[in-house]
PDB file of N, CA and C in Angstrom:
ATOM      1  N   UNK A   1       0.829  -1.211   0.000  1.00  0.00           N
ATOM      2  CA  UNK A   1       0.000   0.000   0.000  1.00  0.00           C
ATOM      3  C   UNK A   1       0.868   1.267   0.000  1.00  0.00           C
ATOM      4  N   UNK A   2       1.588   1.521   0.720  1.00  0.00           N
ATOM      5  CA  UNK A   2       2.682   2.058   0.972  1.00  0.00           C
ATOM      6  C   UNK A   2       3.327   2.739   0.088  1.00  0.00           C
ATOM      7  N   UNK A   3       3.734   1.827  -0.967  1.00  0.00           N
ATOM      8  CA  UNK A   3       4.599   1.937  -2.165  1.00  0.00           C
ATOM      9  C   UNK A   3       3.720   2.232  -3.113  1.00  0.00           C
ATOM     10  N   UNK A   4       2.584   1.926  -3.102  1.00  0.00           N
ATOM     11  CA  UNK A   4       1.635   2.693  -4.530  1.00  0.00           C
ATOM     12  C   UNK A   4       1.434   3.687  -4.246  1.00  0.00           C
ATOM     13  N   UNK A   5       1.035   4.261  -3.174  1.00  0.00           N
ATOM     14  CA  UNK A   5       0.930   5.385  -2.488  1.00  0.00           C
ATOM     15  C   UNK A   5       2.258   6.437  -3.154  1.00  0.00           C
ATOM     16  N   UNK A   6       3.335   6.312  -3.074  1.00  0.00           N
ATOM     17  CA  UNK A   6       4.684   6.948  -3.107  1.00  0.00           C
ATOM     18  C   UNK A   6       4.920   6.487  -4.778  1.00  0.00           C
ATOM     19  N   UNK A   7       4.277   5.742  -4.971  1.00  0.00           N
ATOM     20  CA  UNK A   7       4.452   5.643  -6.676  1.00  0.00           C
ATOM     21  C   UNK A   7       3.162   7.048  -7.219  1.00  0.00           C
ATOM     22  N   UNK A   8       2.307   6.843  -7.005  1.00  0.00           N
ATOM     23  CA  UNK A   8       0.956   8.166  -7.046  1.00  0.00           C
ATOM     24  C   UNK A   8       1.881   9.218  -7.199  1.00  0.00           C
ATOM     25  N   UNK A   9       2.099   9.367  -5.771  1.00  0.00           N
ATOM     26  CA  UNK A   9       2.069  11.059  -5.207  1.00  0.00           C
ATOM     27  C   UNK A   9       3.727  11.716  -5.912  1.00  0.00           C
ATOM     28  N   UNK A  10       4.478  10.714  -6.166  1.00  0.00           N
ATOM     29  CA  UNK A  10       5.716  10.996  -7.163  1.00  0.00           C
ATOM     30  C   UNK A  10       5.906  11.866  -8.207  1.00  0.00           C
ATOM     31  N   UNK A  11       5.361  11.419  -8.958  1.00  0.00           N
ATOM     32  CA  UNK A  11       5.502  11.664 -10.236  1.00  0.00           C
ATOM     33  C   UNK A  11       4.739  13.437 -10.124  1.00  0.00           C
ATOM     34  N   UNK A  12       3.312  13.977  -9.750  1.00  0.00           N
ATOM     35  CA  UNK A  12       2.831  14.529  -8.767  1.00  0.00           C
ATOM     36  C   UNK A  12       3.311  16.006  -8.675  1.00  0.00           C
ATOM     37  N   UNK A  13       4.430  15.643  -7.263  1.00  0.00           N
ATOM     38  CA  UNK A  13       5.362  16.090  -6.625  1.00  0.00           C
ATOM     39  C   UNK A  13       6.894  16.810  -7.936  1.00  0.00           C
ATOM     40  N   UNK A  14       7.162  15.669  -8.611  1.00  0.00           N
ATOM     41  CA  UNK A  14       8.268  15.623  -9.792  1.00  0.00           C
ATOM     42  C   UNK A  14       8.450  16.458 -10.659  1.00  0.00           C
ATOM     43  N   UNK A  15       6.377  16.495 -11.146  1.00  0.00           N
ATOM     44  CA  UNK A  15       6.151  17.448 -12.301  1.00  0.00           C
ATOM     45  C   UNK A  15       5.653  18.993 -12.317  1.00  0.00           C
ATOM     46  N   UNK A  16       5.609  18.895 -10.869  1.00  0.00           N
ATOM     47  CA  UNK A  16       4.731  20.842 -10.536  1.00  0.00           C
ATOM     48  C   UNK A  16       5.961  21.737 -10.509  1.00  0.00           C
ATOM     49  N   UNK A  17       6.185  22.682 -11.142  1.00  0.00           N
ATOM     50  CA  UNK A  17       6.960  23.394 -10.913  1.00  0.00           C
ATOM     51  C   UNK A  17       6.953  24.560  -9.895  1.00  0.00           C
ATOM     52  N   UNK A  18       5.722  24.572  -8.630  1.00  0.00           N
ATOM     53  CA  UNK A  18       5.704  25.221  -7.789  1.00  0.00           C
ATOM     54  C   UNK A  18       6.745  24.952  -6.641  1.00  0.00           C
ATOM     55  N   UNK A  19       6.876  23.829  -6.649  1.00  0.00           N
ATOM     56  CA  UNK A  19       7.690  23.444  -5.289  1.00  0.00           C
ATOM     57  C   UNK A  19       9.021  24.258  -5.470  1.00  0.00           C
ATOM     58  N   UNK A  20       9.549  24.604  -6.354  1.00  0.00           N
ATOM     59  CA  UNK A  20      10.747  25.176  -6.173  1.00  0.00           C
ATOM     60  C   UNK A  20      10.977  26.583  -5.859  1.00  0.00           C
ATOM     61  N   UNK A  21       9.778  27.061  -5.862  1.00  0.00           N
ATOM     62  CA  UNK A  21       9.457  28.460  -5.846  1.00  0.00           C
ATOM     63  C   UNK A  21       8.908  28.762  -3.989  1.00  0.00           C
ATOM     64  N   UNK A  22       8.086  27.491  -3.798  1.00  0.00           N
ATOM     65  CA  UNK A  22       7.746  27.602  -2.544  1.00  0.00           C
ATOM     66  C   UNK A  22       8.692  26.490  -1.519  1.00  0.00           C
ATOM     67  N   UNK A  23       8.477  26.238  -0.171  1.00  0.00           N
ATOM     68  CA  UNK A  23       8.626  24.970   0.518  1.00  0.00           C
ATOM     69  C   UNK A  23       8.751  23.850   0.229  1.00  0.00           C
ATOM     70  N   UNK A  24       9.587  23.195  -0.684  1.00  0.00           N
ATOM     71  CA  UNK A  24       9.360  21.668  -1.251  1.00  0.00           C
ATOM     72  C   UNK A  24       8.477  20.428  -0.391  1.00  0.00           C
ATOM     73  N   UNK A  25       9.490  20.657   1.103  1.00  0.00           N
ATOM     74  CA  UNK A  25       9.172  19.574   1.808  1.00  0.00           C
ATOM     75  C   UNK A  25       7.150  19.710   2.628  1.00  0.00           C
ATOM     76  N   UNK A  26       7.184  20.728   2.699  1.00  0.00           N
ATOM     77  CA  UNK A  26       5.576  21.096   3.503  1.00  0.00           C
ATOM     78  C   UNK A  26       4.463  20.865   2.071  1.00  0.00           C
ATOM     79  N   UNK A  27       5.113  20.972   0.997  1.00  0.00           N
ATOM     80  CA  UNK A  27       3.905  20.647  -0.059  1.00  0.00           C
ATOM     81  C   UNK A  27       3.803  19.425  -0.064  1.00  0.00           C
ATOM     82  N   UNK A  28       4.518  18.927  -0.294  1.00  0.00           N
ATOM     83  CA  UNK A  28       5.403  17.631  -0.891  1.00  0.00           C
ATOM     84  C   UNK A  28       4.683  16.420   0.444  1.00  0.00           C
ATOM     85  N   UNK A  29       4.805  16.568   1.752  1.00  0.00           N
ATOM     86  CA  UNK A  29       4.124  16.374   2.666  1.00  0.00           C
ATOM     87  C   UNK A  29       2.611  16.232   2.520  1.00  0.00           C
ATOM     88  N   UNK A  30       1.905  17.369   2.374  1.00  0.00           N
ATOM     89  CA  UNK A  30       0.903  17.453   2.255  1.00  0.00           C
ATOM     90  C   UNK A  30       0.101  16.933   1.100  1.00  0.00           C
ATOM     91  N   UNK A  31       0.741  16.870  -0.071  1.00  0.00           N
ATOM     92  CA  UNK A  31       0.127  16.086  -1.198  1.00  0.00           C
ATOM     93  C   UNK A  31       0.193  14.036  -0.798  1.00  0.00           C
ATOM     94  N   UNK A  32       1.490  14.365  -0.011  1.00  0.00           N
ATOM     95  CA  UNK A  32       1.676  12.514  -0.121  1.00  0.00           C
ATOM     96  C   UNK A  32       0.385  12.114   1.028  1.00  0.00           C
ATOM     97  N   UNK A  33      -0.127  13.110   1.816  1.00  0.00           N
ATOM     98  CA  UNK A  33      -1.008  12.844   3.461  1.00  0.00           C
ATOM     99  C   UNK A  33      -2.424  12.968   2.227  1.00  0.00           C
ATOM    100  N   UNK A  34      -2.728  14.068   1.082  1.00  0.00           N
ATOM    101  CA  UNK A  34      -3.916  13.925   0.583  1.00  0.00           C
ATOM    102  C   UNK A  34      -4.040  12.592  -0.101  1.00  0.00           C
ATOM    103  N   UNK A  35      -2.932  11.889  -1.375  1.00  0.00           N
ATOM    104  CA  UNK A  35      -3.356  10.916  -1.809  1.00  0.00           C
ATOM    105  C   UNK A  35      -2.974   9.811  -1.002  1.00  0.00           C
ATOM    106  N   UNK A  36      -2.621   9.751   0.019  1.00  0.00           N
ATOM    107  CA  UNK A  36      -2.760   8.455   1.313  1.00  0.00           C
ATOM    108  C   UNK A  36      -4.265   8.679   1.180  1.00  0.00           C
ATOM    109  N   UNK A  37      -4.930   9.577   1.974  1.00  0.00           N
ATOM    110  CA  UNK A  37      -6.275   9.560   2.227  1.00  0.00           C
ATOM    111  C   UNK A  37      -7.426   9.188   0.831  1.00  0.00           C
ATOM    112  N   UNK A  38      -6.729  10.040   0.221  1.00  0.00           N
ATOM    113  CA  UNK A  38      -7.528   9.377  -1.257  1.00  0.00           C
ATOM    114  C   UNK A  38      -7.506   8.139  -1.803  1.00  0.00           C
ATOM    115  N   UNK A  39      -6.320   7.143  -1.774  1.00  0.00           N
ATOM    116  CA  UNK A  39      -6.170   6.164  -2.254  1.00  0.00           C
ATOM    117  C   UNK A  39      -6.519   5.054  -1.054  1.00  0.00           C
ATOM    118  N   UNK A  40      -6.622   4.986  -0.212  1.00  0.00           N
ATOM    119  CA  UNK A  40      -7.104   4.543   1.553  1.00  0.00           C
ATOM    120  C   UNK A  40      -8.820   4.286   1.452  1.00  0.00           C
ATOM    121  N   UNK A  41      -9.290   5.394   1.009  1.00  0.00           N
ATOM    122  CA  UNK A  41     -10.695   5.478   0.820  1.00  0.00           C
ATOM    123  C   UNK A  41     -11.046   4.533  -0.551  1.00  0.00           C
ATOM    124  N   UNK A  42     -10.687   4.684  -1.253  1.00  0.00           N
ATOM    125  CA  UNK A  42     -11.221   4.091  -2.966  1.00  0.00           C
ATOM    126  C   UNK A  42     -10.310   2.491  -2.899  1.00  0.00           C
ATOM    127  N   UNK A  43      -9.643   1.991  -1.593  1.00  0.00           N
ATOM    128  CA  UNK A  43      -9.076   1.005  -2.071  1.00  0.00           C
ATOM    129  C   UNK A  43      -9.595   0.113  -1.630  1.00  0.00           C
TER     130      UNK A  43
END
C-alpha cells in the first residue's frame, strides 16, 4: 500500500513546478497525506 501510495504522489510532486518556488518539503508532505487519504478510501 505504501509503495503505490509513493508511486501516485511521485511523479505529482516531480512534475509541478511550484515546489521550487515555494517549501518543497511542507507541499510535498501534504500532497503525499492527501493521496494516502484518497487512495485509503477508494481502495
Amino acid at each position: 500500500m505504501k509503495n503505490a501510495i509513493i508511486t501516485i504522489s511521485s511523479p505529482e510532486i516531480s512534475c509541478n513546478p511550484l515546489p521550487k518556488k515555494r517549501k518543497p518539503n511542507i507541499i510535498a508532505i501534504q500532497e503525499v497525506i492527501i493521496y494516502a487519504t484518497i487512495f485509503s478510501l477508494y481502495s
